[in-house]
C-alpha atoms as a PDB file:
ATOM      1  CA  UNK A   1     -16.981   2.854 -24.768  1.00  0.00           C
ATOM      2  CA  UNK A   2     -17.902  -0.412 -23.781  1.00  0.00           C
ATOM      3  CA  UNK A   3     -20.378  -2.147 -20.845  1.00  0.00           C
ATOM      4  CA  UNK A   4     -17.148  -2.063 -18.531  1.00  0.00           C
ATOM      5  CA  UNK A   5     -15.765   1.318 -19.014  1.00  0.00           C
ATOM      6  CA  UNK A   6     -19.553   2.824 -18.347  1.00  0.00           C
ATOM      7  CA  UNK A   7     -19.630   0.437 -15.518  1.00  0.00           C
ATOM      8  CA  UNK A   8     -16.083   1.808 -13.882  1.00  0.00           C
ATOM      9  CA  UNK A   9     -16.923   5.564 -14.909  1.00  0.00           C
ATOM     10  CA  UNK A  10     -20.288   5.373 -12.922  1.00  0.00           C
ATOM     11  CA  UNK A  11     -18.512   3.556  -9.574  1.00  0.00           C
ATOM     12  CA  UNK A  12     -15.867   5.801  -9.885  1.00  0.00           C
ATOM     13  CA  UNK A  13     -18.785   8.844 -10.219  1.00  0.00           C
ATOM     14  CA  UNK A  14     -21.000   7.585  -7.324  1.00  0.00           C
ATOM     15  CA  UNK A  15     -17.338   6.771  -5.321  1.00  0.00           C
ATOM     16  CA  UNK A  16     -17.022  10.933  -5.373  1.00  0.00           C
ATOM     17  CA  UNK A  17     -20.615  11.714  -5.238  1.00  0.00           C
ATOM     18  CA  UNK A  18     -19.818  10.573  -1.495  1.00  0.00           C
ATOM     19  CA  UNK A  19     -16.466  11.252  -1.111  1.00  0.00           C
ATOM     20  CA  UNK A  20     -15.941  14.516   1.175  1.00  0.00           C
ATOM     21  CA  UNK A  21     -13.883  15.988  -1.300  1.00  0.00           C
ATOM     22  CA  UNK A  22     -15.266  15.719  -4.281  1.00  0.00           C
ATOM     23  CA  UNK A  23     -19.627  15.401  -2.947  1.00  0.00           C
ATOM     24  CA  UNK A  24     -20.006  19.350  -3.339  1.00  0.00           C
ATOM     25  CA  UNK A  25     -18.581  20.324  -6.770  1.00  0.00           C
ATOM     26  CA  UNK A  26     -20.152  20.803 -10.115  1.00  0.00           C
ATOM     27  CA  UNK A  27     -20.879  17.492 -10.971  1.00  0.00           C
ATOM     28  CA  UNK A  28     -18.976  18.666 -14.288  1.00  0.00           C
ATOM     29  CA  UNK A  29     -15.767  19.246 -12.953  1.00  0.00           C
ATOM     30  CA  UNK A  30     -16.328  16.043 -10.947  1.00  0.00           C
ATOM     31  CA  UNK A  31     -16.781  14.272 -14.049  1.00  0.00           C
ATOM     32  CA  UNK A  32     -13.374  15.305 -14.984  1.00  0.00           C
ATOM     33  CA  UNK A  33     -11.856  13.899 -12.026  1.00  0.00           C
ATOM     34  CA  UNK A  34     -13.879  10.541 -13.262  1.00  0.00           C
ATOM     35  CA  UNK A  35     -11.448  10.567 -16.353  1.00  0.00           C
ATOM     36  CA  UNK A  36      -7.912  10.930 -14.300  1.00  0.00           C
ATOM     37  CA  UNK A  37      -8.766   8.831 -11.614  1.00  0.00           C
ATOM     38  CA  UNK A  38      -9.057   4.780 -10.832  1.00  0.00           C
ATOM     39  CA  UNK A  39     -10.048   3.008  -7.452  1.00  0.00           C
ATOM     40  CA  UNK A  40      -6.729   1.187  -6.370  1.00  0.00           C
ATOM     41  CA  UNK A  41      -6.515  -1.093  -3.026  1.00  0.00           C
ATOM     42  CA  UNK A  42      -3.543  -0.988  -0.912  1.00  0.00           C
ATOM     43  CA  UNK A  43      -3.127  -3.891   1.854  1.00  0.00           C
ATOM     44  CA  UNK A  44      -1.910  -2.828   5.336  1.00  0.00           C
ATOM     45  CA  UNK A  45       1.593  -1.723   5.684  1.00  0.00           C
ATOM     46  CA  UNK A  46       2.100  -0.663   2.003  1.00  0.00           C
ATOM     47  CA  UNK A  47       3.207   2.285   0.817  1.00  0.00           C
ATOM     48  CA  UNK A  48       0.801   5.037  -0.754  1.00  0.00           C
ATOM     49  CA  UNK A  49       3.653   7.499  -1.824  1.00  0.00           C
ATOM     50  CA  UNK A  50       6.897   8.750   0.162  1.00  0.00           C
ATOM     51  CA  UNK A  51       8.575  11.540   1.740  1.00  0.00           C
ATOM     52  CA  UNK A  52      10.718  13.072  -1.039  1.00  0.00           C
ATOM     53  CA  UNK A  53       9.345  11.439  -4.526  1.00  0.00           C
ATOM     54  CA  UNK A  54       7.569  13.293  -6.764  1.00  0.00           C
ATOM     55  CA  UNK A  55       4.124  14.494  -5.950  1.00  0.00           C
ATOM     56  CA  UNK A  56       1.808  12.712  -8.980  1.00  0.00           C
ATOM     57  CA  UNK A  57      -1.309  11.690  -7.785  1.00  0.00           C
ATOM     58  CA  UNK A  58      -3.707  11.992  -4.698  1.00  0.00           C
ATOM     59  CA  UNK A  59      -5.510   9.644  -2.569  1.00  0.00           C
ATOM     60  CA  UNK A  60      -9.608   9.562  -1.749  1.00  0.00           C
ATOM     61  CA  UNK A  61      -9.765   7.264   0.994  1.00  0.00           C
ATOM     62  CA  UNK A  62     -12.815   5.714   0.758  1.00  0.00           C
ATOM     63  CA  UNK A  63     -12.508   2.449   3.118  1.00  0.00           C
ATOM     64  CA  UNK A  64      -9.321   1.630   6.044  1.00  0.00           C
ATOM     65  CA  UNK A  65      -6.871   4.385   7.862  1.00  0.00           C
ATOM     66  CA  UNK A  66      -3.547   5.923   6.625  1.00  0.00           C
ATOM     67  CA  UNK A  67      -0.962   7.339   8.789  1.00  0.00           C
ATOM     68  CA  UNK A  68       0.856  10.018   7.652  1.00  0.00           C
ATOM     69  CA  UNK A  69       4.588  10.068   8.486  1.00  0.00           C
ATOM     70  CA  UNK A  70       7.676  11.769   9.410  1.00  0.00           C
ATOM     71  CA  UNK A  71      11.048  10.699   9.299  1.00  0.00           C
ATOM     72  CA  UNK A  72      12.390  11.892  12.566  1.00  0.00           C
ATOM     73  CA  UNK A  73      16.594  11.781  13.246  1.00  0.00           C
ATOM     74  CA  UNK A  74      17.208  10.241  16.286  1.00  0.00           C
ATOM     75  CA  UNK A  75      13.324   9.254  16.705  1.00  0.00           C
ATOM     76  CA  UNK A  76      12.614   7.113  13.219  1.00  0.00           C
ATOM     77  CA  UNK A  77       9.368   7.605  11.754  1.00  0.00           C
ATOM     78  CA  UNK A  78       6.827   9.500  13.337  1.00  0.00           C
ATOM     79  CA  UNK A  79       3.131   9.204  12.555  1.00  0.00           C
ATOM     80  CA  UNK A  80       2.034  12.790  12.651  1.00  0.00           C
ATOM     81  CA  UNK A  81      -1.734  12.248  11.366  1.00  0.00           C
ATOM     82  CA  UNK A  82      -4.255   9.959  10.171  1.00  0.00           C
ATOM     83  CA  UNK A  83      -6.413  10.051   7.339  1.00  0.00           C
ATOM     84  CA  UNK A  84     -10.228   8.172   7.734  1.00  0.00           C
ATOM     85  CA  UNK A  85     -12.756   7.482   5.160  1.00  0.00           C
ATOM     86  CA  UNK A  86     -14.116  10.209   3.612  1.00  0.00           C
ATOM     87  CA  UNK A  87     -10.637  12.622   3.869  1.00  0.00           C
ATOM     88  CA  UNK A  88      -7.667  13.101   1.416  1.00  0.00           C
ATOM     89  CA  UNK A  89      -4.137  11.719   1.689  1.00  0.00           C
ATOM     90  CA  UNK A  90      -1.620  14.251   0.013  1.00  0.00           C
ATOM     91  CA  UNK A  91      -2.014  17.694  -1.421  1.00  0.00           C
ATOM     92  CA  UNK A  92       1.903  18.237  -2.646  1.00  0.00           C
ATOM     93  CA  UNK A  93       0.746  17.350  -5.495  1.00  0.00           C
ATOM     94  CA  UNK A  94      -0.947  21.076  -6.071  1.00  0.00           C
ATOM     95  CA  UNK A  95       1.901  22.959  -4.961  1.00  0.00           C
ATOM     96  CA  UNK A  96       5.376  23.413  -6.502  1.00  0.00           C
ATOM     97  CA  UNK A  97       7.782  21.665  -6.525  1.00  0.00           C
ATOM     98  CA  UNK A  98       5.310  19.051  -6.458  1.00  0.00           C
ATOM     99  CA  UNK A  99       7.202  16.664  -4.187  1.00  0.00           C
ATOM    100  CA  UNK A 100       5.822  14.326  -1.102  1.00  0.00           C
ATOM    101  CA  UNK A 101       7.280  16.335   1.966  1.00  0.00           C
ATOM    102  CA  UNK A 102       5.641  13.019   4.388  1.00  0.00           C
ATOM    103  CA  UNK A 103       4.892   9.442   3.512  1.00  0.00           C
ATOM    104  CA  UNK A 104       1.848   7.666   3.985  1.00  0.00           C
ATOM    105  CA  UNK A 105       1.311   4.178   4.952  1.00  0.00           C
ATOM    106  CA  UNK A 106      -1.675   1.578   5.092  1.00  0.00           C
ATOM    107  CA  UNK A 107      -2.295   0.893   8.866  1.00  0.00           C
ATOM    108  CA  UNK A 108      -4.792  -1.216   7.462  1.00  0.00           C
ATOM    109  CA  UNK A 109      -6.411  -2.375   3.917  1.00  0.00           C
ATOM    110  CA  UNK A 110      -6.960   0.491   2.055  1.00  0.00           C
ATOM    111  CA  UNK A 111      -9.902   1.490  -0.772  1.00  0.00           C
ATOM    112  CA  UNK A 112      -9.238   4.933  -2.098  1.00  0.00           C
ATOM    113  CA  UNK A 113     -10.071   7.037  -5.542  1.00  0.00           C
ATOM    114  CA  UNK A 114      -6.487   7.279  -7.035  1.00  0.00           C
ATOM    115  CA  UNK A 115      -6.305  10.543  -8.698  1.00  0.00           C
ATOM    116  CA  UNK A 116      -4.281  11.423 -11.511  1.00  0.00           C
ATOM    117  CA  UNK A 117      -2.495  15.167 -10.019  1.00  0.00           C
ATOM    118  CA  UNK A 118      -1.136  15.822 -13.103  1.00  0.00           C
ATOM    119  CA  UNK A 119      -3.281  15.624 -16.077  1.00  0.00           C
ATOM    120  CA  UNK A 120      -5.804  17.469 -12.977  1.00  0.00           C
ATOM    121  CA  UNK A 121      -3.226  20.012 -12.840  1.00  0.00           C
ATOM    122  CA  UNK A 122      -2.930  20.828 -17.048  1.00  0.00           C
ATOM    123  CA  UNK A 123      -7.034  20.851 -16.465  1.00  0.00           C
ATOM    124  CA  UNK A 124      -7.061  23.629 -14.003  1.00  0.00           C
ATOM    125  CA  UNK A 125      -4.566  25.781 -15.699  1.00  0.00           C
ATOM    126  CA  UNK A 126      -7.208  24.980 -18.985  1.00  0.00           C
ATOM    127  CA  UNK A 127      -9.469  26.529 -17.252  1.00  0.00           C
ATOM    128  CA  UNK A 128      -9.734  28.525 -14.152  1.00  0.00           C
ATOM    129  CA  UNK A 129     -13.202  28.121 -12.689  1.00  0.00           C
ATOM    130  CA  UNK A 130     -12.470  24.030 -12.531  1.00  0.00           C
ATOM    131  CA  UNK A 131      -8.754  24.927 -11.190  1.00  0.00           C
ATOM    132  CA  UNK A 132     -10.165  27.395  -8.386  1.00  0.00           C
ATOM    133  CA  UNK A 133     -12.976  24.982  -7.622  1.00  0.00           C
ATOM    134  CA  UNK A 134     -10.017  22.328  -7.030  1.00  0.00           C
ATOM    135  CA  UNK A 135      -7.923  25.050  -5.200  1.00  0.00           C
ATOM    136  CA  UNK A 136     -10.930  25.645  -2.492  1.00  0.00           C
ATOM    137  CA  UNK A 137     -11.444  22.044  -1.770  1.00  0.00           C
ATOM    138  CA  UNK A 138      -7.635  21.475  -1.496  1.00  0.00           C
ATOM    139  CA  UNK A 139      -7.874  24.602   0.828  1.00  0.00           C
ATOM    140  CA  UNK A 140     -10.045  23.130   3.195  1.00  0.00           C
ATOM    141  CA  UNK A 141      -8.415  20.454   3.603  1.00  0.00           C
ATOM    142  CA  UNK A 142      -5.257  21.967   4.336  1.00  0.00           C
ATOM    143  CA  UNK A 143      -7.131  23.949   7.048  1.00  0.00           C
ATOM    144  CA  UNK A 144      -8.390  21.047   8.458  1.00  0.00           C
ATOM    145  CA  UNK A 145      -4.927  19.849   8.791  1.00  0.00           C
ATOM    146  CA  UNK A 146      -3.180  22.752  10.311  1.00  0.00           C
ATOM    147  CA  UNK A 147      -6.102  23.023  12.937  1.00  0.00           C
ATOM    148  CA  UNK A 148      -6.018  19.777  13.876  1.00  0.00           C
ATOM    149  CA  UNK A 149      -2.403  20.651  14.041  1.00  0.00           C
ATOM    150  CA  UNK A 150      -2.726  23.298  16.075  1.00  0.00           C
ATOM    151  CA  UNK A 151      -4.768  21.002  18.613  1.00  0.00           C
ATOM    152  CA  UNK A 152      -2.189  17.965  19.017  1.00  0.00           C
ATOM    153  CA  UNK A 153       0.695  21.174  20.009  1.00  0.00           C
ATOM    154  CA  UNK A 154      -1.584  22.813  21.879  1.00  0.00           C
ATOM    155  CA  UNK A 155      -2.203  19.962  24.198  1.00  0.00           C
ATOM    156  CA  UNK A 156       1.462  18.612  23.830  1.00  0.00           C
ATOM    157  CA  UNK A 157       2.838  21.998  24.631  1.00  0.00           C
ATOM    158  CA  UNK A 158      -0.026  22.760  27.580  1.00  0.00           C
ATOM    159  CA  UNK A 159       1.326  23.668  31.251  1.00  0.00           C
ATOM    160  CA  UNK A 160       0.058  20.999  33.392  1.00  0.00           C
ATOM    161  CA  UNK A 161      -2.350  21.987  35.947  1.00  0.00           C
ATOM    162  CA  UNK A 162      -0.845  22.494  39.461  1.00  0.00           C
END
């Protein structure tokens, strides 16, 4: 391995030390993350993945905002959330039949930990202690969502005070 590829492994390790995601597993299985995943910019208004495509890879924001979006008939896109440093764009990729059901777009320049969903996938079905480790962070942040979720209808949906 040369100077480089130790240099890129140990960014890419302290990158998910930190990250929110990644900060409280076994820093074994968070080694194997290090070896499917790269850090990959995206300037604002590109496209991180789309509603419909297949569901390969997930996102560690890590500097800038994404807005997750909704194609809407008769309303166009719709940005239904937003993902900050320190939270995860897409989890699809965990869940047959491992297709984007939003997109997500850079509202401004984007850092994030690219990860390889795939080769993460054949790892947790490998072995089960990594692939339930994965499944409880995933977890969390799909509970995140739905509250948060839960909050925007709540006060969309609230009788006004008379």
């Amino acid at each position: 391995m040369s100077a480089t590829d130790i240099e890129h492994r140990e960014t890419l390790r302290s990158l998910l030390a930190q990250h929110c995601f990644t900060r409280d597993l076994d820093p074994a299985f968070v080694d194997r993350i290090v070896d499917h995943a790269r850090v990959v910019t995206y300037p604002e208004g590109s496209t991180l993945f789309s509603d419909g495509a297949p569901a390969q890879s997930f996102h560690l924001v890590i500097d800038g905002r994404v807005a997750i979006e909704l194609h809407s008939p008769g309303r166009g896109v719709q940005v239904i959330d937003t993902v900050e440093p320190c939270e995860t764009a897409g989890w699809s990729w965990l869940v047959p039949p491992y297709r984007w059901f939003f997109s997500a777009r850079a509202v401004t320049d984007v850092t994030a930990v690219t990860v390889d969903a795939v080769a993460l996938r054949a790892l947790a079905d490998d072995d089960p202690a990594f692939g339930y480790a994965l499944l409880q962070q995933v977890a969390a942040v799909m509970l995140e969502r739905m509250q948060a979720t839960r909050l925007r209808l709540a006060d969309m949906y609230a009788v006004p005070a008379s």
